[in-house]
Structures are given as C-alpha cells and as structure tokens.
C-alpha atoms as a PDB file:
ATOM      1  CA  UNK A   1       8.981  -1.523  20.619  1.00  0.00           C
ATOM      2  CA  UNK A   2       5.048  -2.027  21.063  1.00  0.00           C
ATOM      3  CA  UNK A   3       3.416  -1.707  17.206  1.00  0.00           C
ATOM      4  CA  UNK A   4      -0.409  -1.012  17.642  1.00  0.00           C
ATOM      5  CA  UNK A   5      -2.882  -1.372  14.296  1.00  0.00           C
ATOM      6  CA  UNK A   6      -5.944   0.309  13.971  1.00  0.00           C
ATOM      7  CA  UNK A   7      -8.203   1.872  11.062  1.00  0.00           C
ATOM      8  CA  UNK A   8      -7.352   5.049  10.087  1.00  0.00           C
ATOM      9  CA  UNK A   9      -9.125   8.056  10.843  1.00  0.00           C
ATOM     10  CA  UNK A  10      -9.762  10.806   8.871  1.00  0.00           C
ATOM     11  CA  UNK A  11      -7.774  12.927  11.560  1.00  0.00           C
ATOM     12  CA  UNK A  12      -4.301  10.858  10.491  1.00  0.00           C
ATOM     13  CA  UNK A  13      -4.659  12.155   7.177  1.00  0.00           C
ATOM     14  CA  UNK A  14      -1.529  14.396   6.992  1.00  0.00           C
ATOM     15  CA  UNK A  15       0.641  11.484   8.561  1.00  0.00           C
ATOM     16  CA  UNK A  16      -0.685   9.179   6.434  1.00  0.00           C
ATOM     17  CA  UNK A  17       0.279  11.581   3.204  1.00  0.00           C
ATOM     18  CA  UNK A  18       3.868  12.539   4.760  1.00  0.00           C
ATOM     19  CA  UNK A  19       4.632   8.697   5.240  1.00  0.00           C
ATOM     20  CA  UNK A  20       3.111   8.214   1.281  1.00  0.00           C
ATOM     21  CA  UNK A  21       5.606  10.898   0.400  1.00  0.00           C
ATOM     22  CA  UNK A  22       8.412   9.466   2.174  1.00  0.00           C
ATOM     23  CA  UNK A  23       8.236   5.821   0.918  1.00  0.00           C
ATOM     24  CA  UNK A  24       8.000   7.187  -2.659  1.00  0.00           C
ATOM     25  CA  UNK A  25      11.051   9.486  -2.283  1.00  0.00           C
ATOM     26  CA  UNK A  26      13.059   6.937  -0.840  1.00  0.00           C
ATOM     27  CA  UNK A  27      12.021   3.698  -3.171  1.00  0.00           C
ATOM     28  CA  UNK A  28      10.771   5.291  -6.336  1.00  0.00           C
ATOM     29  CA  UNK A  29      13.675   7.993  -7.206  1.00  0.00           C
ATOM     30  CA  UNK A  30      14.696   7.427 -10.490  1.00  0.00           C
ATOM     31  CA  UNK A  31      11.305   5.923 -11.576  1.00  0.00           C
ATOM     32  CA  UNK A  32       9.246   9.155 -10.375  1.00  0.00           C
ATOM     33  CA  UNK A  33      10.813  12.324 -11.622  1.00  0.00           C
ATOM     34  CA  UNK A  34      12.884  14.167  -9.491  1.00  0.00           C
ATOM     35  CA  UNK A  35      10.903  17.258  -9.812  1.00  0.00           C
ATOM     36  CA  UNK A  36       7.496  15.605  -8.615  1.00  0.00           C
ATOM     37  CA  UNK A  37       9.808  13.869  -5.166  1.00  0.00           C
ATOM     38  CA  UNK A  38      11.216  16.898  -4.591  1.00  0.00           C
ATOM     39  CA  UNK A  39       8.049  19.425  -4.815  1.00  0.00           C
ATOM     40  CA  UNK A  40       4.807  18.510  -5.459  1.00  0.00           C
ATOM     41  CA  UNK A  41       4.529  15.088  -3.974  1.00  0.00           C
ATOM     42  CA  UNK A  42       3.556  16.219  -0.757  1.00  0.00           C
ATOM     43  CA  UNK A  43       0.420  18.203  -1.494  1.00  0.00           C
ATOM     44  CA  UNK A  44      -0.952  15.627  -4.116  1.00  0.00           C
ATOM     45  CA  UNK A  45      -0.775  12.724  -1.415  1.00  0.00           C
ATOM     46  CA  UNK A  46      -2.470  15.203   1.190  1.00  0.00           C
ATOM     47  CA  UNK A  47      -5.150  15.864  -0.626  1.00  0.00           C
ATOM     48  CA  UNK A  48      -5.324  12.272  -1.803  1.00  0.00           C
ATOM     49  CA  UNK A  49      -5.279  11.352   2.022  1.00  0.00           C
ATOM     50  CA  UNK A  50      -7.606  13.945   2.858  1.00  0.00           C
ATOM     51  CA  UNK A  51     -10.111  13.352   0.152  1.00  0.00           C
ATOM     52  CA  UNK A  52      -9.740   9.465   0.888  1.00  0.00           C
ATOM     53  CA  UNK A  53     -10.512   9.298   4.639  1.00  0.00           C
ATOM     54  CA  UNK A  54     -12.659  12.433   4.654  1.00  0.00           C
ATOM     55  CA  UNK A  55     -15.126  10.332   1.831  1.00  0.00           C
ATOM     56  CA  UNK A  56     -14.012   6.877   1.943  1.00  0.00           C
ATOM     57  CA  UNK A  57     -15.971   4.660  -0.526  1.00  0.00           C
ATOM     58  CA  UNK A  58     -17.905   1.959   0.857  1.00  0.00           C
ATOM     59  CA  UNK A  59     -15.252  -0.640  -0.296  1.00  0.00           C
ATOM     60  CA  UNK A  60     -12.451   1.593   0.990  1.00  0.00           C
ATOM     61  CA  UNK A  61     -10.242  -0.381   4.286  1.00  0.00           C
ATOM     62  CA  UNK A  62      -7.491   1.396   5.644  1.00  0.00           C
ATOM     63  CA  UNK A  63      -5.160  -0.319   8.442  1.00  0.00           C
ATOM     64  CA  UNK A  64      -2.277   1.989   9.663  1.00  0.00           C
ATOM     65  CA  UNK A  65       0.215   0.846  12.237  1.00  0.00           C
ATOM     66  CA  UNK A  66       1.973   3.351  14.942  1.00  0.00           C
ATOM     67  CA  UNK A  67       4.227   3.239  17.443  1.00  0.00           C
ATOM     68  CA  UNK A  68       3.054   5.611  20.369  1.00  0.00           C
ATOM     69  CA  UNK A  69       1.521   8.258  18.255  1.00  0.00           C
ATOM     70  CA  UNK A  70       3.783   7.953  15.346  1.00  0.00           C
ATOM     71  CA  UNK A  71       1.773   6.285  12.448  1.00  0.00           C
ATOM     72  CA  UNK A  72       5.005   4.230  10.657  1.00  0.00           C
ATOM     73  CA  UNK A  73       2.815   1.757   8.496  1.00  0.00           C
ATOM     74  CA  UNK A  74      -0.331   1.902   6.609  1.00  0.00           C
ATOM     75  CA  UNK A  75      -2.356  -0.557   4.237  1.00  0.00           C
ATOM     76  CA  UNK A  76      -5.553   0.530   2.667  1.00  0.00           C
ATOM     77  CA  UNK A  77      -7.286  -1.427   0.171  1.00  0.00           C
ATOM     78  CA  UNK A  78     -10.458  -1.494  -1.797  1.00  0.00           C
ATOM     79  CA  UNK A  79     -12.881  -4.487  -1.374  1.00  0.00           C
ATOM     80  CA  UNK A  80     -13.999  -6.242  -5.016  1.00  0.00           C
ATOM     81  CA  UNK A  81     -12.282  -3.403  -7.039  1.00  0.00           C
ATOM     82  CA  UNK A  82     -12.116  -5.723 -10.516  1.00  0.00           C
ATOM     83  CA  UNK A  83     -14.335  -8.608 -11.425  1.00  0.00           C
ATOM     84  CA  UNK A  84     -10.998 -11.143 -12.240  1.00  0.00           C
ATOM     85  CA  UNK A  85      -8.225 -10.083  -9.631  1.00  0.00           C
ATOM     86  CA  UNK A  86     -10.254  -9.087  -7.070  1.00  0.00           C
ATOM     87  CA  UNK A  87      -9.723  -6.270  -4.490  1.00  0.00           C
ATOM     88  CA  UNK A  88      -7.068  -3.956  -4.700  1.00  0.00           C
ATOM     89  CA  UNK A  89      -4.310  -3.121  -2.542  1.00  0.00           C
ATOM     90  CA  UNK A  90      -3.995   0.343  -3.271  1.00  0.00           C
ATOM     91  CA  UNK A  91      -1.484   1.564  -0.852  1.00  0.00           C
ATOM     92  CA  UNK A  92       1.150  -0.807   1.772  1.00  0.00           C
ATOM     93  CA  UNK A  93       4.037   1.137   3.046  1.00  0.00           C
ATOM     94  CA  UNK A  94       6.587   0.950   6.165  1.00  0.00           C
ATOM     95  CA  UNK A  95       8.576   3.642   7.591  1.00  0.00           C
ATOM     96  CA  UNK A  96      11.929   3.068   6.277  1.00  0.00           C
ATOM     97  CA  UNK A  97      13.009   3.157   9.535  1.00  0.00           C
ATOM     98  CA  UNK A  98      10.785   0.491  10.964  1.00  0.00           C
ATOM     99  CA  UNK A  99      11.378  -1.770   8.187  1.00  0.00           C
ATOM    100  CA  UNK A 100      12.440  -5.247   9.102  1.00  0.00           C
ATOM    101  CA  UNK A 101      10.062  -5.788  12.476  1.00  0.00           C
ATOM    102  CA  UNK A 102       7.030  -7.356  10.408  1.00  0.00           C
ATOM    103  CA  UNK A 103       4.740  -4.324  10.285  1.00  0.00           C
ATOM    104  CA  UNK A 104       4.151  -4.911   6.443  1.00  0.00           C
ATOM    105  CA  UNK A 105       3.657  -8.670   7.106  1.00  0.00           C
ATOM    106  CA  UNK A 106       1.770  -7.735  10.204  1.00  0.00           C
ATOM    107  CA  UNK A 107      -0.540  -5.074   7.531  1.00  0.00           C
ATOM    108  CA  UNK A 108      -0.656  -7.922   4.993  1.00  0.00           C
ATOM    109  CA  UNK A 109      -1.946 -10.621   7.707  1.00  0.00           C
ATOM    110  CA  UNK A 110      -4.432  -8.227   8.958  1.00  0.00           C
ATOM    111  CA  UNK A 111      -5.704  -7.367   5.168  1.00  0.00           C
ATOM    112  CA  UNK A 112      -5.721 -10.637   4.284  1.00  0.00           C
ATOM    113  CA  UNK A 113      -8.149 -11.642   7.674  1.00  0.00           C
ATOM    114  CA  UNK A 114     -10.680  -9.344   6.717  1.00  0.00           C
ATOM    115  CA  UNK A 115     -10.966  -9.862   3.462  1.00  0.00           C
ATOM    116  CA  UNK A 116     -11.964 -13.853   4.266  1.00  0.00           C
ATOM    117  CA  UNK A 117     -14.468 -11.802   6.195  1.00  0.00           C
ATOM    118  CA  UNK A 118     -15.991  -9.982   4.252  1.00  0.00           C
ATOM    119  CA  UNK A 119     -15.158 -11.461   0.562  1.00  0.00           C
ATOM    120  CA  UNK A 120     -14.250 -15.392   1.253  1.00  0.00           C
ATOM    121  CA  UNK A 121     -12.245 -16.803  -1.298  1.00  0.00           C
ATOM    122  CA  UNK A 122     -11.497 -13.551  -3.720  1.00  0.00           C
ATOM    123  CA  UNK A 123      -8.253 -13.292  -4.226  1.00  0.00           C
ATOM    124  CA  UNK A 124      -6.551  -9.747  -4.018  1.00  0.00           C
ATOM    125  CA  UNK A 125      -3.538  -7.713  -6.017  1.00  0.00           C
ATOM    126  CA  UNK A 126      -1.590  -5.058  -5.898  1.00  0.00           C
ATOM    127  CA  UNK A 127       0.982  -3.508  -8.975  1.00  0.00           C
ATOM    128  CA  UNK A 128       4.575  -2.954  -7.665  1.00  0.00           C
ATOM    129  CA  UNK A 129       7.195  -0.576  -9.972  1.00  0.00           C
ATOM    130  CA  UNK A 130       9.595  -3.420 -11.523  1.00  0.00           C
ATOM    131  CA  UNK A 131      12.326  -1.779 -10.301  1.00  0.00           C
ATOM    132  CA  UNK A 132      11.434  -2.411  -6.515  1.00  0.00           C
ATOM    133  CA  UNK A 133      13.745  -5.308  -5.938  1.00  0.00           C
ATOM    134  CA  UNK A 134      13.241  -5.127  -2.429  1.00  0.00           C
ATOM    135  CA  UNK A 135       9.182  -4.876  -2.662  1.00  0.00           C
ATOM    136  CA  UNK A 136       9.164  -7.279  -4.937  1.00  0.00           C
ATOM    137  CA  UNK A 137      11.205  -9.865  -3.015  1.00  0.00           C
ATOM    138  CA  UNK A 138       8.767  -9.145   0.031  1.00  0.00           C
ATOM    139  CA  UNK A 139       5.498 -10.033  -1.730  1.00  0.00           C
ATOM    140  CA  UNK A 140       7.193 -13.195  -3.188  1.00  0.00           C
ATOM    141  CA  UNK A 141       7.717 -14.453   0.197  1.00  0.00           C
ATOM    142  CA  UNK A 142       4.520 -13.846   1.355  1.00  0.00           C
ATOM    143  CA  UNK A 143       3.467 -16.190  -1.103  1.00  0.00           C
ATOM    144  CA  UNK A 144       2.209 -13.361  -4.083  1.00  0.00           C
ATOM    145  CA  UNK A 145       2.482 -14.156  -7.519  1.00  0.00           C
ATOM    146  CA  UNK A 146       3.639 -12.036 -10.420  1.00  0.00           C
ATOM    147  CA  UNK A 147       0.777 -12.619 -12.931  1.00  0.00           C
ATOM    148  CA  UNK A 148       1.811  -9.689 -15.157  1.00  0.00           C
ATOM    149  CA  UNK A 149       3.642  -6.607 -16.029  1.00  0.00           C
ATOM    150  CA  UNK A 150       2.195  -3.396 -17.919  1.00  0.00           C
ATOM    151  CA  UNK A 151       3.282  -0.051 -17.693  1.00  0.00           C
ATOM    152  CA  UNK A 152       1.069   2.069 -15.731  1.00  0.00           C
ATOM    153  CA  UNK A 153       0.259   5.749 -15.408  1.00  0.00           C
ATOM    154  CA  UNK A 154       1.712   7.223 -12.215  1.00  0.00           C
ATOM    155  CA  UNK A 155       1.193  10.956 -10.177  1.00  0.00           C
ATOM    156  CA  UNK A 156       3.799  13.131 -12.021  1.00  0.00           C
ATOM    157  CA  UNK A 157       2.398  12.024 -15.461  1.00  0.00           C
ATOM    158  CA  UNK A 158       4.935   9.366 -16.658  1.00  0.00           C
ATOM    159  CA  UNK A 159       5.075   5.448 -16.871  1.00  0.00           C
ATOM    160  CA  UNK A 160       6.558   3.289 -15.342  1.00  0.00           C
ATOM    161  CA  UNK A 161       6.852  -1.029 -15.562  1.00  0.00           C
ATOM    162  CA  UNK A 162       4.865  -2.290 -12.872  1.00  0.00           C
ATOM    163  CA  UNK A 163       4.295  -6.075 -11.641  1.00  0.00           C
ATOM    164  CA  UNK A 164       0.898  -7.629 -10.561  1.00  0.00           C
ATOM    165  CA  UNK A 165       1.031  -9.571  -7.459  1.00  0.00           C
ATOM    166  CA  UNK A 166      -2.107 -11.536  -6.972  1.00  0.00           C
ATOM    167  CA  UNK A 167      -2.883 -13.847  -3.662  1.00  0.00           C
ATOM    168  CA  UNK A 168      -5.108 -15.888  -2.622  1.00  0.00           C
ATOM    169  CA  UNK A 169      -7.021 -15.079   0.904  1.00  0.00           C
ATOM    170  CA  UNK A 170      -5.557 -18.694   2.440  1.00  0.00           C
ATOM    171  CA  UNK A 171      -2.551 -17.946  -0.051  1.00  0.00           C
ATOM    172  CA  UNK A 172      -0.746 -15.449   2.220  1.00  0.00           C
ATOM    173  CA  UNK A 173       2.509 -16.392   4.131  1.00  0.00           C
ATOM    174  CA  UNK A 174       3.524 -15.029   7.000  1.00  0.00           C
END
C-alpha cells in the first residue's frame, strides 16, 4: 500500500474533520461523553477544520497522509506556540485501520524535519488523555517525554487528565 504526505488543503477539510471524529470516538469513549461522540462531534471538528485551513495562522503546519484519495493520517502543528515547550502539536491521528504501517511515525518524522527548519533546536509537545495507553506507549518510543500531567478542558465541556510529551527536534526516534 503506497502512503503519500502532503500539506493539507483547505479543500480536505471535511476528511480531515470525519477522521478527527473517528479517532476520538474510537480512543476517547469513556473520557469524552457519550453524548458529544455520538452527536455533536462531527460538526464542531468541521467547522474547526474548516475555520483552520480556510484561515490558517501563520504558525499553523498541517501534514495529512492518504492512500489514493483517502486522507487516513494527519498532523498539524503550530510553530513557537509557548515560550518554554515550544510548538505545539495540536492534532496527530491515524486511521484506525491503517494503524501499525508507520504513518504516525512517518507524520512525526516529517514534523519533526521541518521544525529543525524553520525553528532549530525548539523543542515541541503535545498533551495526550492519560488514559491513552496505546498513545502514550507510541510517543514513549519515539523518544517523548512525559514532563507533566494537568487536567485540561476538552470540546464537550469536561476534563480530563492529560500527559505532556515534550521532544527535542534531534530527540525524535523513529
């Protein structure tokens, strides 16, 4: 299977949200309300999508990853987003179904490239829900470390404990 990576357009908006949607039904049920995943999860990432490639900030980098025209991963970050931990990965998720074949350490690799680029030597972080064993096992072998966990504010207006992963641009492992 041939996995292609480009920068998102503002015309993959939609797929971008429906793949959003998906990853959060499937890995944050439980932590998310049921209500939100079953209903109103889907319009709030469109417009999110929408409003985020239609008017992307200056600091705004969006990778996606597709197989034929299928989009099945996507990593968009945002260059320099806090003076200490440095830019922000805002958003890495895989396809359930094409989990496994390296497209988030593919995303990651890519991220991690351009950011030398255009940043050298700030490091980068994303927050992870605690309960994401699986996530969280990923970004420790890829050479993130867990500097801290808070509860954060998510969509559907509860908390949840999160993780900070932080790397280093040469600190990534793939």
């Amino acid at each position: 299977m041939e996995i292609n990576y480009r920068l998102a357009l503002a015309r993959d908006a939609m797929e971008i949200a429906a793949l959003h949607a998906r990853s959060w039904q499937v890995h944050y049920r439980g932590s998310f309300s049921d209500a939100y995943l079953d209903g109103p999860v889907i319009p709030d990432r469109q417009e999110v999508w929408r409003h985020r490639l239609q008017h992307p900030p200056s600091n705004q980098y969006c990778l996606v990853a597709e197989t034929g025209e299928r989009i099945v991963g996507l990593l968009c970050l945002y260059l320099k987003e806090d003076p200490h931990y440095g830019s922000y990965i805002d958003n890495l998720h895989v396809d359930p179904e094409h989990q496994g074949l390296r497209i988030g350490k593919t995303l990651m690799a890519k991220a991690a490239d351009w950011l030398e680029l255009q940043a050298p030597g700030v490091p980068y972080y994303l927050w992870v829900l605690a309960v994401n064993s699986q996530a969280i096992g990923f970004y420790k072998a890829i050479g993130g470390r867990n500097l801290e966990t808070a509860e954060q504010p998510h969509p559907d207006g509860g908390h949840s404990i999160c993780c900070r992963f932080v790397w280093n641009t040469n600190g990534l492992k793939v």
